[in-house]
N, C-alpha and C. Protein backbone atom coordinates (compact mmCIF):
# COMPACT_ATOMS: atom_id res chain seq x y z
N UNK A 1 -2.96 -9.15 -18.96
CA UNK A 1 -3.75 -9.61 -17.85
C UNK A 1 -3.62 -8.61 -16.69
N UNK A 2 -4.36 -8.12 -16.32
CA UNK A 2 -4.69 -7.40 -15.00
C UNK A 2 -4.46 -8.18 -13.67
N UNK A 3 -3.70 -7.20 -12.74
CA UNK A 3 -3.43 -7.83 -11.34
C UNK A 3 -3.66 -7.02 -10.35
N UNK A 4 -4.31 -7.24 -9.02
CA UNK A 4 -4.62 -5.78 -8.21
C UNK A 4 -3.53 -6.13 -7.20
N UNK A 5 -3.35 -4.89 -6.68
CA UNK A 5 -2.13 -4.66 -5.87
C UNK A 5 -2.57 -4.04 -4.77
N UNK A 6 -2.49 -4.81 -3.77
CA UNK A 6 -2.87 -3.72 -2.43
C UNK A 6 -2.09 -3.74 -1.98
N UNK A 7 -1.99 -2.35 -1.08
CA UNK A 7 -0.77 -2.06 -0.75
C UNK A 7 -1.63 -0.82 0.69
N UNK A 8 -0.80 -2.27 2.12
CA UNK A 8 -1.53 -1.48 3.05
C UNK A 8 -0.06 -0.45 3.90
N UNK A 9 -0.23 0.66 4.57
CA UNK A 9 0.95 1.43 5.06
C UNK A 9 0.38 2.17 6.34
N UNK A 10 1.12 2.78 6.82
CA UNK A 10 1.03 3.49 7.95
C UNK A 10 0.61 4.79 7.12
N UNK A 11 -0.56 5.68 7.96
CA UNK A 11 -1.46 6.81 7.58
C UNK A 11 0.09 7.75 7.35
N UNK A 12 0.90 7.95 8.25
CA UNK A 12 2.28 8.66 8.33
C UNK A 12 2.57 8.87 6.72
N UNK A 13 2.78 7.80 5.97
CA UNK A 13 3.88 7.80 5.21
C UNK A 13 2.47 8.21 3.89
N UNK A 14 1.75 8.62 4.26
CA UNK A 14 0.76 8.53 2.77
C UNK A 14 1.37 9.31 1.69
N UNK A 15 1.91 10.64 1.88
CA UNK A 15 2.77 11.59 0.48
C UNK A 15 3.73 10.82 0.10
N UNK A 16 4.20 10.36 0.94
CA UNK A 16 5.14 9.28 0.15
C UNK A 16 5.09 8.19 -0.67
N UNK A 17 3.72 7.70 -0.32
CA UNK A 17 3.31 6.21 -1.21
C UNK A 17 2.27 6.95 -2.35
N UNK A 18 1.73 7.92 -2.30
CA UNK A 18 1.21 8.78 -3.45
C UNK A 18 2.20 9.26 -4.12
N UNK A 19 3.77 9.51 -3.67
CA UNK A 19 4.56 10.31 -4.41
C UNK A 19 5.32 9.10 -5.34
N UNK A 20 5.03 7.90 -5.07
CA UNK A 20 5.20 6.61 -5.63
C UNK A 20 4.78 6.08 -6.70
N UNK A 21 3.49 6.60 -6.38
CA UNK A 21 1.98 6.05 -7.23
C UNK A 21 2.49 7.11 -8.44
N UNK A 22 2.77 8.25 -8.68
CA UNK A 22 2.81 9.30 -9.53
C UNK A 22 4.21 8.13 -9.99
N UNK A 23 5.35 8.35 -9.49
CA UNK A 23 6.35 8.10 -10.09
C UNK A 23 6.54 6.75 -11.21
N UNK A 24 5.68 6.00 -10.54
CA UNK A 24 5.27 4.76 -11.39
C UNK A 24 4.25 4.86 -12.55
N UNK A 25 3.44 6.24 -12.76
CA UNK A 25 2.76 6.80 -13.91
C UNK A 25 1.38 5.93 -13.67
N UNK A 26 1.12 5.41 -12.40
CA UNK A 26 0.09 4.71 -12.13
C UNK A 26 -0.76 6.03 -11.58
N UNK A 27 -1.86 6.35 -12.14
CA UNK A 27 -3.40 7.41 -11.58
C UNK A 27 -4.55 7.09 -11.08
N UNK A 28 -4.72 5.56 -11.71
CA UNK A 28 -6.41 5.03 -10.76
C UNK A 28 -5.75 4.08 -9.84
N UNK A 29 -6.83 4.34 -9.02
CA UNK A 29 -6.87 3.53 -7.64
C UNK A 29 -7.87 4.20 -6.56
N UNK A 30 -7.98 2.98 -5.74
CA UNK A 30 -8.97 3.64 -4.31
C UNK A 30 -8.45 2.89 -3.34
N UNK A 31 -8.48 4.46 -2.55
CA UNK A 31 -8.03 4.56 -1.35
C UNK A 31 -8.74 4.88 -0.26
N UNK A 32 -8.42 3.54 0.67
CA UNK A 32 -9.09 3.48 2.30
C UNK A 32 -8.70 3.92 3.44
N UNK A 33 -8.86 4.95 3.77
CA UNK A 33 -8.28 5.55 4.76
C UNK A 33 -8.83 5.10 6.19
N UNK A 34 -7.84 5.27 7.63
CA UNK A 34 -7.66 4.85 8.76
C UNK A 34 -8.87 3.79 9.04
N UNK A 35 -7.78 2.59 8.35
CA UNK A 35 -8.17 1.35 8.68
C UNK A 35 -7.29 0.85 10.35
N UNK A 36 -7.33 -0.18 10.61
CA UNK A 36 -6.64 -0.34 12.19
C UNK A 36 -6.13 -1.74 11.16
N UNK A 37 -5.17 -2.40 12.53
CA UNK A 37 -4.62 -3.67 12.06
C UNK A 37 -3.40 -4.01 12.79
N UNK A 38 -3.06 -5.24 12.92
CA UNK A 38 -1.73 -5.56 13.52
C UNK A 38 -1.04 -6.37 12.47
N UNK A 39 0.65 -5.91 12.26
CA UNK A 39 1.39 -6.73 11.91
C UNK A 39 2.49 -7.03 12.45
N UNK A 40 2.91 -8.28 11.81
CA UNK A 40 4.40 -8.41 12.41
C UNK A 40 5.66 -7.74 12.39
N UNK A 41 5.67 -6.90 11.71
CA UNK A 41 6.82 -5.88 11.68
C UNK A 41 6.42 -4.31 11.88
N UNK A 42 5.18 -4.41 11.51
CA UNK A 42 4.88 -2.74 11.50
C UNK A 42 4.13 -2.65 12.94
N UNK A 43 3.76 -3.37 13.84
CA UNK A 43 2.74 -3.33 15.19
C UNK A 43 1.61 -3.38 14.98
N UNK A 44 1.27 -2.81 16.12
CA UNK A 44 -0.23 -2.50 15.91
C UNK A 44 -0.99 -1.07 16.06
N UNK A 45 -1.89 -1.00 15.10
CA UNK A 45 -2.61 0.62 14.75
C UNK A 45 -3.99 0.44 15.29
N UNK A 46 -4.70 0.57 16.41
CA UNK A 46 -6.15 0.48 16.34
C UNK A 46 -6.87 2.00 16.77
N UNK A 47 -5.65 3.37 16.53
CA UNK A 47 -6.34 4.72 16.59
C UNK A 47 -6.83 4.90 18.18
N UNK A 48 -6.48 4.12 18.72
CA UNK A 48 -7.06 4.58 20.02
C UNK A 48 -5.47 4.83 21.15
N UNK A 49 -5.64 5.39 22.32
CA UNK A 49 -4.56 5.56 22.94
C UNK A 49 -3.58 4.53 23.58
N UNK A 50 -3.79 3.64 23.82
CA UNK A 50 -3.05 2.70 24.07
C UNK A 50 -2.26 1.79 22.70
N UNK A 51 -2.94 1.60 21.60
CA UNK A 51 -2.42 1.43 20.03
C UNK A 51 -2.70 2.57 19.20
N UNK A 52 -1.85 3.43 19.26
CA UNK A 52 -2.29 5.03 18.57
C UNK A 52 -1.84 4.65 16.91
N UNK A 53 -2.21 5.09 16.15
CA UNK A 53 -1.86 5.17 14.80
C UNK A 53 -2.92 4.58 13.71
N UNK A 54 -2.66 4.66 12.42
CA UNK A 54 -3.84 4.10 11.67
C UNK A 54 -3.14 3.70 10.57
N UNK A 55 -3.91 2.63 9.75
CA UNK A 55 -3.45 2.34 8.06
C UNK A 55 -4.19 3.09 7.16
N UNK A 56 -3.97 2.86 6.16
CA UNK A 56 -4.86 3.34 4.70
C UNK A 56 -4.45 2.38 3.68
N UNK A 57 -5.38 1.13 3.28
CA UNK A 57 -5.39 0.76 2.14
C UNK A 57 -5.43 1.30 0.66
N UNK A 58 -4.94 1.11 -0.08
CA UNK A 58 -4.66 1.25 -1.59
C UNK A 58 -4.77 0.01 -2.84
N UNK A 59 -5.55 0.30 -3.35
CA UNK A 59 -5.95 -0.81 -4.30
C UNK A 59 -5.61 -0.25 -5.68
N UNK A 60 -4.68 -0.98 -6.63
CA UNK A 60 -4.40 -0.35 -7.48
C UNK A 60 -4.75 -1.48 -8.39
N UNK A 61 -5.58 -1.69 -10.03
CA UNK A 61 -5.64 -2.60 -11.05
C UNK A 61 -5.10 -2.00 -11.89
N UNK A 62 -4.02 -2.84 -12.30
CA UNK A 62 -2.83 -2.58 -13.42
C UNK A 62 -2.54 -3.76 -14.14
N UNK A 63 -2.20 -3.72 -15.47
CA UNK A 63 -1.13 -4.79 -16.17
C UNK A 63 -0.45 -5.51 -15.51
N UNK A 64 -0.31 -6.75 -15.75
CA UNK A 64 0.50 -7.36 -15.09
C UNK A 64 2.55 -6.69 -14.87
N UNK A 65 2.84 -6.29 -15.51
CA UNK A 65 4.27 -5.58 -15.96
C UNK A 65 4.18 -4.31 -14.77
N UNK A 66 3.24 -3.36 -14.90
CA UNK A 66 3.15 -2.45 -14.06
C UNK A 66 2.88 -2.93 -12.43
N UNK A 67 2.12 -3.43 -12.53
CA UNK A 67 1.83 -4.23 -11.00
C UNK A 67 3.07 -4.80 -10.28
N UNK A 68 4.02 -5.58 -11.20
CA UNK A 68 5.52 -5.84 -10.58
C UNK A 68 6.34 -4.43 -10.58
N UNK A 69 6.25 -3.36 -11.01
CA UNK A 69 6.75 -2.61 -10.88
C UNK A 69 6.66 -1.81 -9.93
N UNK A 70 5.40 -1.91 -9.07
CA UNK A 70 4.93 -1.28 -8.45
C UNK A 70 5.04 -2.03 -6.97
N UNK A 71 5.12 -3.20 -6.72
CA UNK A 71 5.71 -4.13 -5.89
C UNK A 71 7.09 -3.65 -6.03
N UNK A 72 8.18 -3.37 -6.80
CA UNK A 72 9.38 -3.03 -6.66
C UNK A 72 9.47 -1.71 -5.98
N UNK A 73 8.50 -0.95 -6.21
CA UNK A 73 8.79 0.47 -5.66
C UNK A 73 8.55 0.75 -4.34
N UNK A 74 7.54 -0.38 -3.87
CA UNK A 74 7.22 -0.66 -2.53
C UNK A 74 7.92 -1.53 -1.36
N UNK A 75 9.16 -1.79 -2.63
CA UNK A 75 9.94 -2.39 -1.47
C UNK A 75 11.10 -1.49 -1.31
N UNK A 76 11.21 -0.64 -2.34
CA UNK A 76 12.56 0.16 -1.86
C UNK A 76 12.15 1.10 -1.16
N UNK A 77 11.06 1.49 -1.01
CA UNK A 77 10.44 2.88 -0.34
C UNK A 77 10.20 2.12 0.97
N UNK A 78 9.77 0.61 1.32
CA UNK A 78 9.97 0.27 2.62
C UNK A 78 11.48 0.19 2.79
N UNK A 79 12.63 -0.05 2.31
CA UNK A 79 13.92 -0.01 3.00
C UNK A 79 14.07 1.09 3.01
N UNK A 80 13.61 2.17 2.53
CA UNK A 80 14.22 3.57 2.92
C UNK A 80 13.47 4.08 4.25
N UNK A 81 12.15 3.64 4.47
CA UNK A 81 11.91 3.63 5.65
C UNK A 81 11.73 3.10 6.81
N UNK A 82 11.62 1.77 6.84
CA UNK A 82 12.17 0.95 7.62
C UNK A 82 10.71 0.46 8.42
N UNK A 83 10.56 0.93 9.72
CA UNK A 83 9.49 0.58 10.44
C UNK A 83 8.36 1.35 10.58
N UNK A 84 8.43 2.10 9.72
CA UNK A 84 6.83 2.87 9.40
C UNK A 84 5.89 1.95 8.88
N UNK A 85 6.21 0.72 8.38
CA UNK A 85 5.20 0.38 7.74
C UNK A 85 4.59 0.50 6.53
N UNK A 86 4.99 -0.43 5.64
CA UNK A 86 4.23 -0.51 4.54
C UNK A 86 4.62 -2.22 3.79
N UNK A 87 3.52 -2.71 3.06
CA UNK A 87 3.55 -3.82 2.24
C UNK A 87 2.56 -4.02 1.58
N UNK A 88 3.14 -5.04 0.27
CA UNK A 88 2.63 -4.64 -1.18
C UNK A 88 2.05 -6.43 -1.51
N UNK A 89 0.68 -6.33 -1.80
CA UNK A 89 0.25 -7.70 -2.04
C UNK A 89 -0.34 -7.91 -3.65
N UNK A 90 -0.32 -8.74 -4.53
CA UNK A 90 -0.42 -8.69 -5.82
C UNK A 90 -1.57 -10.17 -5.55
N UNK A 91 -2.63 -9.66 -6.38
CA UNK A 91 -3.78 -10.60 -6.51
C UNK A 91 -4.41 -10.61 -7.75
N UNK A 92 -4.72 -11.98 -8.53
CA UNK A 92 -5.75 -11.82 -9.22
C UNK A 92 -6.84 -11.06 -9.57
N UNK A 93 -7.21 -10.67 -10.94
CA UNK A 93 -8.01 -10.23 -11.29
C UNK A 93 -8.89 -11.27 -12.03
N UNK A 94 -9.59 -12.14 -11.47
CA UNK A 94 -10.50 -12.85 -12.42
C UNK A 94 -11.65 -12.28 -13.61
N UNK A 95 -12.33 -11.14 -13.27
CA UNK A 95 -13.08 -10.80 -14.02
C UNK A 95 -13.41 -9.03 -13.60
N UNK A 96 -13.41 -8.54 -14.66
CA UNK A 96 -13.80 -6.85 -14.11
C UNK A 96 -14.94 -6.03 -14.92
N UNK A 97 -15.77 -5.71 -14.41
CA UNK A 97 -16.75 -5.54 -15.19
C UNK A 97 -17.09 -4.03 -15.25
């Protein structure tokens, strides 16, 4: 069964969450670059000067097995960085055509 994984981060850390994506042997996906957004731990990004910074979404459809794996890698790569920002959401795939 297929599960999509988004996984939104701070524009900063992108070689790093691509250097992730490789390590996990995961290759498709699409990626949204400088999205804005506020969270509770990472702040807020809306690219302008008073909230400077940006996100980039990542959508990855994988196996269910790989998709938890890939949630694991996204949490140790957030404790290694701490408040840069990043988190990993796992969703249904009802139908893919």
């Amino acid at each position: 069964m297929l599960k999509m994984v988004m996984i939104t981060y701070n524009e900063a850390i992108d070689m790093e969450v691509m250097e992730m994506m490789e390590k996990c042997n995961l290759k498709n996906y699409t990626k949204v670059m400088g999205v804005f957004g506020r969270g509770e731990t990472s702040g807020t990004h809306l690219g302008n000067d008073v909230w400077p910074g940006r996100n980039n979404l990542l959508y990855v459809a994988a196996p269910e097995n790989a998709a938890k794996q890939l949630v694991s890698a996204v949490k140790e790569l957030r404790g290694k960085l701490g408040k840069e920002g990043i988190k990993a959401f796992i969703l249904p795939i009802e139908e893919s055509i």
